[in-house]
Protein backbone atom coordinates (compact mmCIF):
# COMPACT_ATOMS: atom_id res chain seq x y z
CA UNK A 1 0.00 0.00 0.00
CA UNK A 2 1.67 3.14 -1.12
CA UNK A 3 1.54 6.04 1.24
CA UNK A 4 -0.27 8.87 0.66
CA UNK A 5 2.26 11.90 -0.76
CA UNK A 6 2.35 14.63 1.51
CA UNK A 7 0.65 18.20 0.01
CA UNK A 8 3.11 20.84 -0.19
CA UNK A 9 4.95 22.68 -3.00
CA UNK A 10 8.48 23.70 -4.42
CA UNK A 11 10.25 26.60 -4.04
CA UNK A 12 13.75 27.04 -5.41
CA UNK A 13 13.72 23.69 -6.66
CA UNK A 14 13.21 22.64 -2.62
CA UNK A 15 9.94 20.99 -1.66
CA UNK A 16 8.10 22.87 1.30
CA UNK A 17 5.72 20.67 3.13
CA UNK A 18 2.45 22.76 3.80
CA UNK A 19 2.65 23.16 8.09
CA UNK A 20 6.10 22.91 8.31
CA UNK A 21 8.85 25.37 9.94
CA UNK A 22 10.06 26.82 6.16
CA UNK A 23 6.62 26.68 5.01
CA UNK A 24 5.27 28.82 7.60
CA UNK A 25 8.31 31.03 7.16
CA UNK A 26 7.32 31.64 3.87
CA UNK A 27 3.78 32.44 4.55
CA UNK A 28 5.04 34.57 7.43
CA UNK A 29 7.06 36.78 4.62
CA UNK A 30 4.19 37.16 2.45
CA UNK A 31 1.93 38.14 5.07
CA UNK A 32 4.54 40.98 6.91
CA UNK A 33 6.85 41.40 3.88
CA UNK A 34 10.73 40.55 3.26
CA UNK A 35 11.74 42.67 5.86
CA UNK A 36 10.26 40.64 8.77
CA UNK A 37 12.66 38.83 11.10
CA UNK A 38 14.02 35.42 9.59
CA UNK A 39 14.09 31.87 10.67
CA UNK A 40 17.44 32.63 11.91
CA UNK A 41 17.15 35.90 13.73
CA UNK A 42 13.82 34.24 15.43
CA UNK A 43 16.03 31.21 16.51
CA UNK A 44 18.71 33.29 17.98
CA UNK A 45 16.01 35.46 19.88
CA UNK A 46 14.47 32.02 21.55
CA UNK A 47 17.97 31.30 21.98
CA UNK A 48 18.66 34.47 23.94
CA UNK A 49 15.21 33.98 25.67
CA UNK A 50 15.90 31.29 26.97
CA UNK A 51 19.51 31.64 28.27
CA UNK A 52 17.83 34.56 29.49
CA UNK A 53 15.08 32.43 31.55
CA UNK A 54 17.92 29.94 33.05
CA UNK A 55 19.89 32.42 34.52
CA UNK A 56 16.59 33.97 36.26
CA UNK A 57 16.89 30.73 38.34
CA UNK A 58 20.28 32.59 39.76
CA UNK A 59 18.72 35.64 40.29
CA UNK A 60 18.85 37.37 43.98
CA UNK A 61 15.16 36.88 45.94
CA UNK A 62 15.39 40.30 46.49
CA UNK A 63 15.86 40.85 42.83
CA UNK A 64 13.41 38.47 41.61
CA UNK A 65 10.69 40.22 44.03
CA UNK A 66 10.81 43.66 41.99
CA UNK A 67 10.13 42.21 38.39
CA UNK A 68 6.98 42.55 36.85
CA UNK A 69 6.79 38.47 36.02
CA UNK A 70 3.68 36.64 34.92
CA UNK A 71 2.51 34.48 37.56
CA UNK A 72 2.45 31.46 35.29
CA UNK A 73 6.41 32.34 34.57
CA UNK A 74 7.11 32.52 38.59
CA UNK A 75 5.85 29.10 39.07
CA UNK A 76 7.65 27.65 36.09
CA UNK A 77 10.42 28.80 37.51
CA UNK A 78 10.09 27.81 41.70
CA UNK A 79 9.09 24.64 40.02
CA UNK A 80 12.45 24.14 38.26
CA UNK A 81 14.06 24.86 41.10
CA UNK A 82 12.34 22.13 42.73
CA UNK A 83 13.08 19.50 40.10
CA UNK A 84 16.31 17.52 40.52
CA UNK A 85 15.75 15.00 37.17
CA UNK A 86 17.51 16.21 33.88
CA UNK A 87 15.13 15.11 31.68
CA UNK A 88 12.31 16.96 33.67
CA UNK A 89 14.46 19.62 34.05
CA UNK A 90 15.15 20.16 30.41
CA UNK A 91 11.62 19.68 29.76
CA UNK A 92 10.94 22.64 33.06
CA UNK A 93 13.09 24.78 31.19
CA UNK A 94 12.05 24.65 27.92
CA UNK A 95 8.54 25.78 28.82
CA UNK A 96 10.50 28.36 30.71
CA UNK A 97 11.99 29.49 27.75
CA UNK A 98 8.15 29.69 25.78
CA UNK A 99 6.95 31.42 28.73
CA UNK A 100 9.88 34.41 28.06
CA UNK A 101 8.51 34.48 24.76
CA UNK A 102 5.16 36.00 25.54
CA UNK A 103 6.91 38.70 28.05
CA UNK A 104 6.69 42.40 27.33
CA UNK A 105 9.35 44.01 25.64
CA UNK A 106 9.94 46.07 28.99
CA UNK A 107 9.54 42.88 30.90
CA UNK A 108 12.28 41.27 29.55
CA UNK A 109 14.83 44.84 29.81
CA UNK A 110 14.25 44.84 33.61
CA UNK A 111 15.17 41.20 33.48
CA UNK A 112 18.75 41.86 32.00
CA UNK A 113 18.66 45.34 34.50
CA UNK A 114 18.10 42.97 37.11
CA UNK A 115 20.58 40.28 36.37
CA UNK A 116 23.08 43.26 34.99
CA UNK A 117 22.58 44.44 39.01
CA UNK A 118 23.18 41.26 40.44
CA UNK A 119 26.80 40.76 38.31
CA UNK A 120 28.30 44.02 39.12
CA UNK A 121 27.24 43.38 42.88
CA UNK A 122 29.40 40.43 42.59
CA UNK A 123 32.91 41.65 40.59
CA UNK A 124 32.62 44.64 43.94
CA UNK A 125 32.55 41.57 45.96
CA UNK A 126 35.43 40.01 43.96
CA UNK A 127 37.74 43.42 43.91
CA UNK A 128 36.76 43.73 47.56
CA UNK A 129 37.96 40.12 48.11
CA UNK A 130 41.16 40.67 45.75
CA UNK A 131 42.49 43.91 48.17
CA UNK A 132 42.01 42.52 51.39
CA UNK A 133 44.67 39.42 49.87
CA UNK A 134 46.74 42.20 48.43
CA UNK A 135 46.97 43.90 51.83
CA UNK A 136 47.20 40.54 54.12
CA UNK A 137 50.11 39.60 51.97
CA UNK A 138 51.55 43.09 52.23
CA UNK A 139 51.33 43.23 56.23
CA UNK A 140 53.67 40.19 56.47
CA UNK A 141 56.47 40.68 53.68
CA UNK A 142 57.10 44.73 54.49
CA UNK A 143 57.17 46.17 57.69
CA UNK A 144 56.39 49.45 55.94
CA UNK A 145 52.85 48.28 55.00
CA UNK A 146 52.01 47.81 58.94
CA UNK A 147 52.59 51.83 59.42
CA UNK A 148 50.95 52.46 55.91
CA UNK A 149 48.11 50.87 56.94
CA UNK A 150 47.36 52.18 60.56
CA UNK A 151 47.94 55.67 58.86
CA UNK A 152 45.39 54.84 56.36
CA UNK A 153 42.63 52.68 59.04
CA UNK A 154 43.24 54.53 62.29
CA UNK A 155 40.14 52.89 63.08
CA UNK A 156 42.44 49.34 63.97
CA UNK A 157 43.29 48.03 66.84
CA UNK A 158 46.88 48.12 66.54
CA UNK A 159 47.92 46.03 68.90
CA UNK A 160 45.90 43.06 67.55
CA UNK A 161 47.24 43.63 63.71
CA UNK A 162 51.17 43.66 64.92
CA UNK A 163 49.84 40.15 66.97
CA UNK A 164 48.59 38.50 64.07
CA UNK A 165 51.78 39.61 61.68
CA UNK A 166 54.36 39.00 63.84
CA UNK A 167 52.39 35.35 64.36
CA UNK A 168 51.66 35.18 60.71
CA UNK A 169 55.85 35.35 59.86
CA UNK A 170 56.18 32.89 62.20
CA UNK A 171 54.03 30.82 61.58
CA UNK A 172 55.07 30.86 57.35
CA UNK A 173 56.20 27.34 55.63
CA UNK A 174 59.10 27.86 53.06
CA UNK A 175 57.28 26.25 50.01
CA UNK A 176 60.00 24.42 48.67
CA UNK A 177 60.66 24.01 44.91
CA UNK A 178 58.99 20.32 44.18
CA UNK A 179 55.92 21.83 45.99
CA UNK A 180 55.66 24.61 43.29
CA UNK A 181 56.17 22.81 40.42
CA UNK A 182 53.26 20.07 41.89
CA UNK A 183 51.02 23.19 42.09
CA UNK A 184 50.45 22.55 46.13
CA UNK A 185 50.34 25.48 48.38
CA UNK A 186 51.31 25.36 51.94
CA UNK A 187 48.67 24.76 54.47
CA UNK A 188 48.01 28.62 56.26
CA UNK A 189 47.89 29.24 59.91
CA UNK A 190 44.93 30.51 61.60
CA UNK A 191 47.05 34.19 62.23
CA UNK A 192 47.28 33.98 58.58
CA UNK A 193 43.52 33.46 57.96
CA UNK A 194 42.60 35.76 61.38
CA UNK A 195 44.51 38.69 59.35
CA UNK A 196 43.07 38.04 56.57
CA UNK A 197 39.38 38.25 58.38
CA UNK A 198 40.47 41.26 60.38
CA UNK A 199 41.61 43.02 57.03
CA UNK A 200 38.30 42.68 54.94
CA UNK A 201 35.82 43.44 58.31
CA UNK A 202 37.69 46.72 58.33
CA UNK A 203 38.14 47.12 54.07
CA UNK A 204 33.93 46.22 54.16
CA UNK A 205 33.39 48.93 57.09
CA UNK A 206 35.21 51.51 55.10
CA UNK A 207 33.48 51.05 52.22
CA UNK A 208 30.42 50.97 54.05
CA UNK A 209 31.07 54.76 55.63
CA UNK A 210 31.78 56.20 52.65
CA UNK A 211 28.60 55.22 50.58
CA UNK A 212 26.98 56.91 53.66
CA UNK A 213 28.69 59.79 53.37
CA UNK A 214 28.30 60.03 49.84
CA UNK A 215 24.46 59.62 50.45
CA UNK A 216 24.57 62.71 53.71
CA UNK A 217 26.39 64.99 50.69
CA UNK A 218 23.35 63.95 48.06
C-alpha cells in the first residue's frame, strides 16, 4: 500500500511541506513582507530567551521580588528549582523558555537590569575580596605596610594587627621548589587566615562609611 504523498509545494527547486517550519516562514514573509525577522534571527532570539530564563533561576530573591513576572512564569520557575531529574528539568526549562517568549518588551529589559545588578554586585565583591589578599600579603612581607596601613585605618586596633603579623611570619612554611612545580600550596595558619578576616571586616566597614557619606552629601 503506497503512502499517501504529503501536500506541499516547491520553491527554489526545494519541496516545502504545507505546516512545516520553512513553510510557515514563507507564509510569514508574504503576510509581513521581506523585511520581517528570519528563521534565523527568530532562533537566535528564543535562543537568547531562553539563556535569558535559566539564569533567572540565579537571580537574587530580592531581585526576583521587583520584576513585573507573569505568575504562570514565577511558578515555572520555583518549580524548576524544585526539580532535581535532567530530563524533567530540560523539559521545566524549555517551557521556561516559551513562557519568556510572551513577556513584554519592557519585561524582559528589567530582566537583564536585574541580572546586569546582580553581576556588578558580585565583581565589587570580587575586587573587595582581591584587596584585602593584596593587603594581608603586604602586612607580612614589608614592615612598611604595617605603618601604611594604621595611617590609612586609624580605626584598627593596633595592637591586635602587629599580633597577628608578627604570628603570621612565624608561623610561614618555606614552600620548597617540588611543591611549586606540583602546584600545592602550603597549608596557612589561623594568624594567617585571622589577618586576613580582620583586614576585609575593616576594608567592608570603610566602604560601608563612605557610601553613607556620599548619600549625607546627596
Amino acid at each position: 500500500m503506497s503512502r499517501k504523498p504529503k501536500k506541499g509545494y516547491f520553491v527554489r527547486g526545494q519541496f516545502v511541506a504545507e505546516g512545516s517550519e520553512l513553510d510557515l516562514e514563507f507564509k510569514r514573509e508574504l503576510k509581513f513582507g521581506l523585511e520581517g525577522p528570519s528563521r534565523t534571527e527568530l532562533k537566535r532570539e528564543s535562543t537568547e530567551l531562553q539563556e535569558l530564563g535559566t539564569q533567572l533561576l540565579t537571580l537574587r530573591a530580592d531581585l526576583m521580588a521587583d520584576l513585573p513576572l507573569t505568575d504562570k512564569l514565577k511558578d515555572a520557575l520555583a518549580e524548576a528549582k524544585r526539580i532535581t531529574n535532567f530530563e524533567g528539568k530540560r523539559r521545566q526549562m524549555q517551557f521556561i523558555g516559551k513562557q519568556m517568549r510572551l513577556q513584554e518588551p519592557e519585561v524582559l529589559q528589567a530582566v537583564r537590569d536585574a541580572l546586569e545588578i546582580q553581576r556588578l554586585g558580585s565583581a565589587k565583591d570580587t575586587q573587595a575580596l582581591h584587596l584585602a589578599e593584596a593587603w594581608r600579603d603586604r602586612l607580612i612581607a614589608d614592615d612598611n605596610a604595617v605603618g601604611e596601613w594604621i595611617a590609612q585605618y586609624p580605626q584598627t586596633d593596633t595592637q591586635q594587627l602587629r599580633a597577628l603579623v608578627r604570628q603570621a611570619r612565624k608561623d610561614a612554611v618555606p614552600v620548597s621548589n617540588a611543591a611549586v612545580s606540583q602546584g600545592l600550596a602550603p597549608r596557612q595558619s589561623r594568624a594567617y587566615r585571622e589577618m586576613f578576616k580582620l583586614v576585609r571586616s575593616i576594608l567592608s566597614g570603610s566602604q560601608s562609611d563612605d557610601r553613607s557619606e556620599e548619600s549625607d552629601d546627596e
